[in-house]
C-alpha atoms as a PDB file:
ATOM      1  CA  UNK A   1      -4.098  14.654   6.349  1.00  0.00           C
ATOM      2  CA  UNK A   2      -5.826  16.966   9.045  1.00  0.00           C
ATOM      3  CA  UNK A   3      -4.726  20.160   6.594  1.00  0.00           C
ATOM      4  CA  UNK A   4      -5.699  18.845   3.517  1.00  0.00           C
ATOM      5  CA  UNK A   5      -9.031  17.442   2.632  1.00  0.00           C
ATOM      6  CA  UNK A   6      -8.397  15.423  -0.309  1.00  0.00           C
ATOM      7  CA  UNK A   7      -9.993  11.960  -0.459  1.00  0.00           C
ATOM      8  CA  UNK A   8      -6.691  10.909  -2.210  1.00  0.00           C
ATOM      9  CA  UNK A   9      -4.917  12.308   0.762  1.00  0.00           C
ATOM     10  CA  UNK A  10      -6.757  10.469   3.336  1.00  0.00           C
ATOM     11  CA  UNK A  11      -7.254   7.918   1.585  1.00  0.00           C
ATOM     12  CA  UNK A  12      -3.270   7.640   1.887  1.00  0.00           C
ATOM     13  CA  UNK A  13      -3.049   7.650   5.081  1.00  0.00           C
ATOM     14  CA  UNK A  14      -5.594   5.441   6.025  1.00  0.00           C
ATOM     15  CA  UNK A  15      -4.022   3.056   3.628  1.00  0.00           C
ATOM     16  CA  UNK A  16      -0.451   3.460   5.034  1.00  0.00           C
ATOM     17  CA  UNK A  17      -1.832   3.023   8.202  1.00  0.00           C
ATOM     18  CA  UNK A  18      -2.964  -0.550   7.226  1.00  0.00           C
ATOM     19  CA  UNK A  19      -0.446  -1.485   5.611  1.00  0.00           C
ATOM     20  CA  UNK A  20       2.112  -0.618   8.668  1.00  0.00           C
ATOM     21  CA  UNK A  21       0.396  -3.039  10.600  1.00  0.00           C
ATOM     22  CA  UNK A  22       0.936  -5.534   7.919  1.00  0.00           C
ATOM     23  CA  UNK A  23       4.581  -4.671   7.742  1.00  0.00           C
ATOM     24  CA  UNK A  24       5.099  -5.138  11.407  1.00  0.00           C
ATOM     25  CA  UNK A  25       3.412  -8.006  11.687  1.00  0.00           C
ATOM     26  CA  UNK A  26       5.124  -9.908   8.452  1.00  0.00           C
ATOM     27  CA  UNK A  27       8.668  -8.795   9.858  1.00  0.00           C
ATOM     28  CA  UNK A  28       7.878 -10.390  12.969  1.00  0.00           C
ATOM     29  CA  UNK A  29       6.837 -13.617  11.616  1.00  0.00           C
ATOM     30  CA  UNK A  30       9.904 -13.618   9.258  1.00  0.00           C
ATOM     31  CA  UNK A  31      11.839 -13.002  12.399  1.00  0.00           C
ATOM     32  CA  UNK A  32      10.495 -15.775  14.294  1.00  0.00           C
ATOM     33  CA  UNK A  33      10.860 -18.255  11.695  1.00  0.00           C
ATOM     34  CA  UNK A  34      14.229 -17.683  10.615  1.00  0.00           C
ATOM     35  CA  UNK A  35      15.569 -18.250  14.460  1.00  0.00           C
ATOM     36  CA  UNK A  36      14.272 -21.523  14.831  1.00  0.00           C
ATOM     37  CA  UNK A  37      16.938 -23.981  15.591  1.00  0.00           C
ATOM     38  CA  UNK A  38      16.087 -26.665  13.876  1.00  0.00           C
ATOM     39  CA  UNK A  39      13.552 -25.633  11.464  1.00  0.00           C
ATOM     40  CA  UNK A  40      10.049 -26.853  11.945  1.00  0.00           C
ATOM     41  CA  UNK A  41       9.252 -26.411   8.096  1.00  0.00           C
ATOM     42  CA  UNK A  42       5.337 -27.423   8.955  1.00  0.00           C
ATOM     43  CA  UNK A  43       4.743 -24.866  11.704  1.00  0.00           C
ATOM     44  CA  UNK A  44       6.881 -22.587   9.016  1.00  0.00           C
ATOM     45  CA  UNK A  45       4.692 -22.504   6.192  1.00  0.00           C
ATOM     46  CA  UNK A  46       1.766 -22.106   8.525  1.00  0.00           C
ATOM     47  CA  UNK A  47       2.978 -18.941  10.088  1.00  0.00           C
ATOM     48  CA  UNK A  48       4.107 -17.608   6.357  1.00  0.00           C
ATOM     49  CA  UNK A  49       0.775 -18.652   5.298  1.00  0.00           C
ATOM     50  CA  UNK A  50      -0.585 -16.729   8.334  1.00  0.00           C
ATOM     51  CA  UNK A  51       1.365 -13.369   7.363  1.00  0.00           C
ATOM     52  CA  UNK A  52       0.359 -13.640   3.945  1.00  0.00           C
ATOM     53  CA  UNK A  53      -3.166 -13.559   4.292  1.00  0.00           C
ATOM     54  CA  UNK A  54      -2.529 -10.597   6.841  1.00  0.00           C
ATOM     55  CA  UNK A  55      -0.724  -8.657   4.141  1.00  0.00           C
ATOM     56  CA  UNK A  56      -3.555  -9.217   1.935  1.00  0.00           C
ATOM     57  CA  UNK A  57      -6.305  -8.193   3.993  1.00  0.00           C
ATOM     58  CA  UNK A  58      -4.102  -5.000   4.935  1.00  0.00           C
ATOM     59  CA  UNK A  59      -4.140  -4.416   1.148  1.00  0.00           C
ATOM     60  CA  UNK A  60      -7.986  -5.220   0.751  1.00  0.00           C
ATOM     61  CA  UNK A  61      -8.983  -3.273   3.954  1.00  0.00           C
ATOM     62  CA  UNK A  62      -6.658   0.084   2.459  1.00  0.00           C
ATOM     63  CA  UNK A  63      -8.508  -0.775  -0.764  1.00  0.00           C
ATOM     64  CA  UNK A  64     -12.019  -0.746   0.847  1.00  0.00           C
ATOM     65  CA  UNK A  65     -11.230   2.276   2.361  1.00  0.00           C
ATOM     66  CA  UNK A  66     -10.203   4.155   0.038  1.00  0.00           C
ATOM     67  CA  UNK A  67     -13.393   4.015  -2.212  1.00  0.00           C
ATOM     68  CA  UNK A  68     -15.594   4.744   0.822  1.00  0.00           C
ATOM     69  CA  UNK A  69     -13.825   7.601   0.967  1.00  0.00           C
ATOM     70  CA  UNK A  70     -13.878   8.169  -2.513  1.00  0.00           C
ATOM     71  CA  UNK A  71     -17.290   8.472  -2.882  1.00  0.00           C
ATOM     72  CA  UNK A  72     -17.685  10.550   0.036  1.00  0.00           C
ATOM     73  CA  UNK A  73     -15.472  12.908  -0.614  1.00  0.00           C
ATOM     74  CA  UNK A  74     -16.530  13.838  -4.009  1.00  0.00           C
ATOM     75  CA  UNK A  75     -16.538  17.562  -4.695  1.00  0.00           C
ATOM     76  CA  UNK A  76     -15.061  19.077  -1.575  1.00  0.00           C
ATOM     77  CA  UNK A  77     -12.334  22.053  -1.316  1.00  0.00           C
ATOM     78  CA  UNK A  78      -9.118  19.997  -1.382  1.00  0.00           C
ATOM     79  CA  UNK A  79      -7.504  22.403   0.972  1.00  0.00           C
ATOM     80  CA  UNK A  80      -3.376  22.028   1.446  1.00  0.00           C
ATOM     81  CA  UNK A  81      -2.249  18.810  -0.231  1.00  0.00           C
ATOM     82  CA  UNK A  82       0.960  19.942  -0.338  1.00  0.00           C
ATOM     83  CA  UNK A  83       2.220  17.437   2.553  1.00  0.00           C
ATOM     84  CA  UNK A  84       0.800  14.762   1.358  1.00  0.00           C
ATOM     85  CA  UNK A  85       2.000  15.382  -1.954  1.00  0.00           C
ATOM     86  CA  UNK A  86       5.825  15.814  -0.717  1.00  0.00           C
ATOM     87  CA  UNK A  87       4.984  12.502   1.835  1.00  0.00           C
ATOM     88  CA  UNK A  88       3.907  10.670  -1.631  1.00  0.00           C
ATOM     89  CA  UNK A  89       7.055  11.244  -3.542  1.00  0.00           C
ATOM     90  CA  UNK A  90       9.111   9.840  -0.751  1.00  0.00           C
ATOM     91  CA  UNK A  91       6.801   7.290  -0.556  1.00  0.00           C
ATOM     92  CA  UNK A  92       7.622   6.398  -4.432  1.00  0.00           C
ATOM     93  CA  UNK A  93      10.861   6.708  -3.504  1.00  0.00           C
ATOM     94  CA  UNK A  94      11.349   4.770  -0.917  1.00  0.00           C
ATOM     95  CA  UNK A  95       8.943   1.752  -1.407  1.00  0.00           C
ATOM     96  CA  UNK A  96      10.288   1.205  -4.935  1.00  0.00           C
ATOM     97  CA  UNK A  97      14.037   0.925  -3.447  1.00  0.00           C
ATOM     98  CA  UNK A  98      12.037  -1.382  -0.891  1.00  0.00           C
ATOM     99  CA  UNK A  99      10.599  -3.628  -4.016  1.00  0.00           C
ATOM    100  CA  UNK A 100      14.279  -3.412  -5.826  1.00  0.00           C
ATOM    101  CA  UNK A 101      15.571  -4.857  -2.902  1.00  0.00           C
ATOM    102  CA  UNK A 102      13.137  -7.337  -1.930  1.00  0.00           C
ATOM    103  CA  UNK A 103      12.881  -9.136  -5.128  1.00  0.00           C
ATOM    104  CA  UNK A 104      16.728  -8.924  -5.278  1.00  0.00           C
ATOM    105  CA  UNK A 105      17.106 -10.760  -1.712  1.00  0.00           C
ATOM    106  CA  UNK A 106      13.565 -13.295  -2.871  1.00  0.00           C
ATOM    107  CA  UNK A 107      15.834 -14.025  -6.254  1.00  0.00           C
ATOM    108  CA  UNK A 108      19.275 -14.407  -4.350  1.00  0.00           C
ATOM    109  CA  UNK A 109      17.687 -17.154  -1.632  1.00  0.00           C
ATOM    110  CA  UNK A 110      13.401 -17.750  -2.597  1.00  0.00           C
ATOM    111  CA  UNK A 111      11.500 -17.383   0.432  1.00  0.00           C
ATOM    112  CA  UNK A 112       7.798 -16.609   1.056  1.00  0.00           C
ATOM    113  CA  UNK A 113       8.008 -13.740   3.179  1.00  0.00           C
ATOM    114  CA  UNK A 114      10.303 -12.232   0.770  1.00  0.00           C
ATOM    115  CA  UNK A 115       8.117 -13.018  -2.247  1.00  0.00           C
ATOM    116  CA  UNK A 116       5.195 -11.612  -0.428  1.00  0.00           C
ATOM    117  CA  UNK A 117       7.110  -8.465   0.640  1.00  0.00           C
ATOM    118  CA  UNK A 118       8.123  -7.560  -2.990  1.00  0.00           C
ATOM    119  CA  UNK A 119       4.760  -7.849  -4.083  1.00  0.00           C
ATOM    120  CA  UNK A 120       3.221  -5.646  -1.511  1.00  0.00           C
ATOM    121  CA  UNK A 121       6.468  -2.810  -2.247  1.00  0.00           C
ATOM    122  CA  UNK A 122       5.275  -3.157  -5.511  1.00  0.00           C
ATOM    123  CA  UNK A 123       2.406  -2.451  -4.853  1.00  0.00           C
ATOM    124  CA  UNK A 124       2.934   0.717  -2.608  1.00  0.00           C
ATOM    125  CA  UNK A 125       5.564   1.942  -4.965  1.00  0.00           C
ATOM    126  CA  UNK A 126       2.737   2.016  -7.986  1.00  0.00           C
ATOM    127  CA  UNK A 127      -0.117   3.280  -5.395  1.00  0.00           C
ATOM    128  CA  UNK A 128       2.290   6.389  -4.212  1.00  0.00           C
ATOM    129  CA  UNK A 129       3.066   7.044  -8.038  1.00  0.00           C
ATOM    130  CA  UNK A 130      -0.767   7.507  -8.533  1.00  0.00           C
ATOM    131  CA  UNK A 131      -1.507   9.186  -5.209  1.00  0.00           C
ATOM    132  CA  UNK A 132       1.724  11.693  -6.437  1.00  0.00           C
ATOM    133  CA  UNK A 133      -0.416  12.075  -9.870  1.00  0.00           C
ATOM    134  CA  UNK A 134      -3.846  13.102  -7.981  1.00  0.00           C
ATOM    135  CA  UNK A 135      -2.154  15.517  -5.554  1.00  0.00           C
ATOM    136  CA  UNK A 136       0.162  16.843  -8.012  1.00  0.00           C
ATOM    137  CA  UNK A 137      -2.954  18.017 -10.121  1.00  0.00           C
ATOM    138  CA  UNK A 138      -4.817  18.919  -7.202  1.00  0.00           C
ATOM    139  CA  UNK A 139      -1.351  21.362  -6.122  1.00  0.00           C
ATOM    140  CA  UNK A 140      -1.312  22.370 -10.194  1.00  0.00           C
ATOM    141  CA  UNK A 141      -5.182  23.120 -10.555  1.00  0.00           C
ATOM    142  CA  UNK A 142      -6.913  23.153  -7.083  1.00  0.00           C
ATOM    143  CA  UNK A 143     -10.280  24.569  -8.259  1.00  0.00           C
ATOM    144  CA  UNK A 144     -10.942  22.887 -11.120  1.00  0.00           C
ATOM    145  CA  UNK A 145     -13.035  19.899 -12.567  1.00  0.00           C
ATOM    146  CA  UNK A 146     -10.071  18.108 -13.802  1.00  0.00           C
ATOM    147  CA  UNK A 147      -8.243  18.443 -10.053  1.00  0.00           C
ATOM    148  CA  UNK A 148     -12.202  16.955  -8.470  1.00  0.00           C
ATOM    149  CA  UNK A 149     -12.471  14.077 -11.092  1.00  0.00           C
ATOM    150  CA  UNK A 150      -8.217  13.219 -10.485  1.00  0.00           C
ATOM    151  CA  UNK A 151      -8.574  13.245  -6.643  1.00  0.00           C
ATOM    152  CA  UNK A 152     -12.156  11.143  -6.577  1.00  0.00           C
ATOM    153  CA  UNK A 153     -10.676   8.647  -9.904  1.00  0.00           C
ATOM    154  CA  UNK A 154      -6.920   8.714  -8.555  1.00  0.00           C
ATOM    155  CA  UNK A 155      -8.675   7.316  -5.398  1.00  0.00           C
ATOM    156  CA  UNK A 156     -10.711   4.299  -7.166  1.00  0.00           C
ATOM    157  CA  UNK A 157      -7.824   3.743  -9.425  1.00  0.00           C
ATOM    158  CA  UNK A 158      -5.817   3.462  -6.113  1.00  0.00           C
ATOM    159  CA  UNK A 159      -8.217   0.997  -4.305  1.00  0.00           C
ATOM    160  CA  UNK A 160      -9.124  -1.234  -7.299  1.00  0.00           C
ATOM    161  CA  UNK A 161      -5.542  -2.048  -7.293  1.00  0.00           C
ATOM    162  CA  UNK A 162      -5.207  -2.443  -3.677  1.00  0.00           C
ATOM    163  CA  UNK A 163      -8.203  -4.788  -3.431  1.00  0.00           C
ATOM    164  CA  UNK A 164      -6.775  -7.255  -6.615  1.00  0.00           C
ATOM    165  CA  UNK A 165      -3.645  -7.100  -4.851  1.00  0.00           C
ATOM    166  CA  UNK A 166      -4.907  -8.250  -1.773  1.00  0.00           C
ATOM    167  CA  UNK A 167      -7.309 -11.124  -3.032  1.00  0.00           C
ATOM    168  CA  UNK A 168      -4.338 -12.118  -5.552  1.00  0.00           C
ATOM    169  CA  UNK A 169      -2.368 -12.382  -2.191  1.00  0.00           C
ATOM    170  CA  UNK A 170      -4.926 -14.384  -0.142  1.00  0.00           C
ATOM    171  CA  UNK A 171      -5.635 -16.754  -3.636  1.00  0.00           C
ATOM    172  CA  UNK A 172      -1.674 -16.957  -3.958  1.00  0.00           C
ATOM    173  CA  UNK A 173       0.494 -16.771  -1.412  1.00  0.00           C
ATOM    174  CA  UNK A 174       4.362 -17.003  -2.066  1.00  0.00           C
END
């Protein structure tokens, strides 16, 4: 991010930032839940309620983000995106084995957190395929119109997603 001045690349890291948090804080409530003994299904679907809506606003805060920084960032030198390119193809890597294996554990035993957590994989697996596109043509075609447009519209694309994500999440939880 600090070599590179993409607004797709920091856009990707503030949004991976966010959504870290989110993580954390969803694993830890799954944790906690799951040890109860006995259950206390009330106080459970609070607290799964409660990680849910902070997985959305992670999403909808990344979203937000990003088109601020969209718009800001609209014509600049790009500079070195070549980390952040190589950081978004592991990132599509690794979130969609994340998704694979989340909806494979939700479908094996249903459970909210899981549900939750294969929709926001999902959603980080199809975010880091787009960030991968932008970069990729900034890397292929740094000075041209078609690299500007791709970084500032790979960037919307990016947070429009993010943001129905998020609101889908707070309307829906698991």
């Amino acid at each position: 991010m600090i070599i590179g001045r993409s607004s797709t690349q920091l856009a990707d890291f503030i949004r991976r930032s966010a959504e870290l948090a989110g993580i954390v804080v969803a694993w830890a409530i799954y944790r906690a839940v799951h040890r109860a003994d006995p259950p206390d299904a009330a106080l459970n679907r609070r607290v799964e309620r409660r990680a849910n809506r902070i997985v959305g606003i992670a999403m909808i805060v990344s979203g937000v983000a990003m088109a601020v920084v969209a718009v800001a960032a609209k014509g600049r030198d790009k500079g070195n995106v070549i980390p952040g390119l190589v950081i978004a193809l592991l990132g599509v890597t690794t979130n969609s084995w994340f998704w694979w294996r989340y909806r494979r554990l939700n479908r094996a035993g249903p459970d909210p957190i899981l549900a939750v957590q294969a929709r926001l994989y999902r959603a980080k697996s199809l975010v880091d395929a787009c960030v991968t596109a932008s970069l990729l043509t900034v890397t292929l075609a740094p000075a041209t119109d078609a690299a500007r447009w791709m970084d500032v519209f790979g960037t919307i694309t990016v947070a429009v997603y993010l943001l129905v994500n998020g609101i889908s999440t707070l309307r829906h939880p698991a």
